[in-house]
C-alpha atoms as a PDB file:
ATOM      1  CA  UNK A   1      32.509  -8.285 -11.098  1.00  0.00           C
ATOM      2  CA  UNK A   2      30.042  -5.280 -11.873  1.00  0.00           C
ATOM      3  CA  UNK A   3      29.053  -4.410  -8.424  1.00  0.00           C
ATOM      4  CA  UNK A   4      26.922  -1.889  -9.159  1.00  0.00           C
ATOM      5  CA  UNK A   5      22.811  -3.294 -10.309  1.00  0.00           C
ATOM      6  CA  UNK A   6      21.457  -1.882 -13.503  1.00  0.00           C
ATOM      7  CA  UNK A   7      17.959  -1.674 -14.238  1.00  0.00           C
ATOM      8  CA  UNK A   8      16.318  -4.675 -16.059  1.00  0.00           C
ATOM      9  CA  UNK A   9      12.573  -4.534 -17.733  1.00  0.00           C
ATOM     10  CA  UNK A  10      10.689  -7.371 -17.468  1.00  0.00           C
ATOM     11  CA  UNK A  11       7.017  -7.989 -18.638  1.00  0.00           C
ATOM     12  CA  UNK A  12       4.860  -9.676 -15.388  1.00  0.00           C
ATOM     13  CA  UNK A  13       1.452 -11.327 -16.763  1.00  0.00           C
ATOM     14  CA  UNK A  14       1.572  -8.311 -19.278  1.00  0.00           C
ATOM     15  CA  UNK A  15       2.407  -5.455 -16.651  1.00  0.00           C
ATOM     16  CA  UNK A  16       6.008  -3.763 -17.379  1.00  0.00           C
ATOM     17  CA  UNK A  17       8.193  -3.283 -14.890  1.00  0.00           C
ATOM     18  CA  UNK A  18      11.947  -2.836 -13.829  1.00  0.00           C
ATOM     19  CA  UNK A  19      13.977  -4.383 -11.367  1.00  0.00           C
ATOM     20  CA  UNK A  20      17.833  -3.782 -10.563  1.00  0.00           C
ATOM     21  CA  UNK A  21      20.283  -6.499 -10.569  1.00  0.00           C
ATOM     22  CA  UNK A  22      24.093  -6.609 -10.900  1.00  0.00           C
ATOM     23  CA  UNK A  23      25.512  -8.333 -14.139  1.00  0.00           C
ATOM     24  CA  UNK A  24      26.214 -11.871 -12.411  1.00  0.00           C
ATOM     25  CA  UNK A  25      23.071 -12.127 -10.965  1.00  0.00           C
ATOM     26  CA  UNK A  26      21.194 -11.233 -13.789  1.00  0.00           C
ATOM     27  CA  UNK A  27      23.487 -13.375 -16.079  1.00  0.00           C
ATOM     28  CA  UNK A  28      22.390 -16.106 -13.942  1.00  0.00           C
ATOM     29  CA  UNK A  29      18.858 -15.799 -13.854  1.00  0.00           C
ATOM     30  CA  UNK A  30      18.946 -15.805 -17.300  1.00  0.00           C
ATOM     31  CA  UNK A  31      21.097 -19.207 -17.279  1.00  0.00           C
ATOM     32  CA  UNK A  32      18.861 -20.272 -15.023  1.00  0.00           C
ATOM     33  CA  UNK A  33      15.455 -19.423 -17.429  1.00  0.00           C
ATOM     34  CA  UNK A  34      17.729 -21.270 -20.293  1.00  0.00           C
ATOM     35  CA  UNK A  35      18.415 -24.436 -18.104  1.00  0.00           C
ATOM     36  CA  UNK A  36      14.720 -24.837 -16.940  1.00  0.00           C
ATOM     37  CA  UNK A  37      13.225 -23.384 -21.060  1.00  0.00           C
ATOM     38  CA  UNK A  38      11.415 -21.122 -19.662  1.00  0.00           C
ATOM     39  CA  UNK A  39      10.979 -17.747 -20.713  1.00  0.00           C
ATOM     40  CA  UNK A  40      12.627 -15.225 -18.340  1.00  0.00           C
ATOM     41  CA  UNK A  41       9.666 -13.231 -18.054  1.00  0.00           C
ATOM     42  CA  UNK A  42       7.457 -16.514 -16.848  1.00  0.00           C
ATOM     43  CA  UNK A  43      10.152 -17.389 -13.959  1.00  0.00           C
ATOM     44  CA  UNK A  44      10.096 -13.615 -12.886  1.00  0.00           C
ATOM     45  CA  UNK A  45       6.231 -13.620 -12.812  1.00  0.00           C
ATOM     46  CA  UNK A  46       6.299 -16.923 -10.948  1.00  0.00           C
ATOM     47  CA  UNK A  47       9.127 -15.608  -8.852  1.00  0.00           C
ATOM     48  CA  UNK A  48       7.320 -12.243  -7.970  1.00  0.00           C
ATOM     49  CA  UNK A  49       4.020 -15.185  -7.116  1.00  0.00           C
ATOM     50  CA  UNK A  50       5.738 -16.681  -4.560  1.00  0.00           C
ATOM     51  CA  UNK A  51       7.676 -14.137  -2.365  1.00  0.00           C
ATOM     52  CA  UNK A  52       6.432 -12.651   0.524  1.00  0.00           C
ATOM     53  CA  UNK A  53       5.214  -9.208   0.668  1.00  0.00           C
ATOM     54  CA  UNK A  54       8.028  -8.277   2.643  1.00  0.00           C
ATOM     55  CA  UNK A  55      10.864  -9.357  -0.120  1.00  0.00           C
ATOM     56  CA  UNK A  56      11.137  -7.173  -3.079  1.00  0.00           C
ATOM     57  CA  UNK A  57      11.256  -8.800  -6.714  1.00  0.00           C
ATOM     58  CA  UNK A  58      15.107  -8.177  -7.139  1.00  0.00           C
ATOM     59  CA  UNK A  59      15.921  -9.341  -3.649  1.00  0.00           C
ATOM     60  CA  UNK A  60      13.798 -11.983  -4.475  1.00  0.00           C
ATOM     61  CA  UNK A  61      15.488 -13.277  -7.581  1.00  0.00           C
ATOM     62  CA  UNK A  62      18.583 -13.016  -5.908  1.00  0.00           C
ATOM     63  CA  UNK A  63      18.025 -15.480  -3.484  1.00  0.00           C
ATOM     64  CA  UNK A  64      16.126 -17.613  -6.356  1.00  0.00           C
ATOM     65  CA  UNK A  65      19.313 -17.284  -8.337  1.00  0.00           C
ATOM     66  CA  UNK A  66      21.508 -18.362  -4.685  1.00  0.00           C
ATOM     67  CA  UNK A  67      19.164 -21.667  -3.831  1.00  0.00           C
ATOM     68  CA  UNK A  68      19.837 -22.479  -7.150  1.00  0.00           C
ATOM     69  CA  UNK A  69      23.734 -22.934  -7.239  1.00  0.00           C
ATOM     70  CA  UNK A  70      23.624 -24.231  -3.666  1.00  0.00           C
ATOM     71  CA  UNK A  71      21.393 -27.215  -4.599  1.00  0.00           C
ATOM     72  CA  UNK A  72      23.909 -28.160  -7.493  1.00  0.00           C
ATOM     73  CA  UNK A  73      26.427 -30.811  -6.756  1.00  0.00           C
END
């Protein structure tokens, strides 16, 4: 496991921007965006909608990415 995030560009309701993730999480978010067919930059921008203004957009994909596997069987 790459513990270490990268930076990852995303496009939010045409606004560029970056967030850092670590290889799992963002190869799960991406799963995640396949599962669902949605484009990955429409469940960021609906991510980054619903957080709270104290949760940053990679902290809150994380957890997105977390409350999904826990609610599978």
């Amino acid at each position: 496991m790459n513990t270490r995030p990268k930076k990852r560009s995303l496009t939010l309701r045409g606004h560029r921007t970056s967030v850092s993730l670590e290889d799992d999480f963002w190869s799960a978010f991406r799963e995640i965006a396949d599962i669902k067919g949605t484009p990955i930059n429409a469940l960021a921008a609906q991510i980054d909608e619903d957080r709270g203004a104290d949760c940053g957009l990679a902290s809150a994909i994380r957890l997105f990415v977390l409350e999904h596997y826990r609610k599978k069987p």
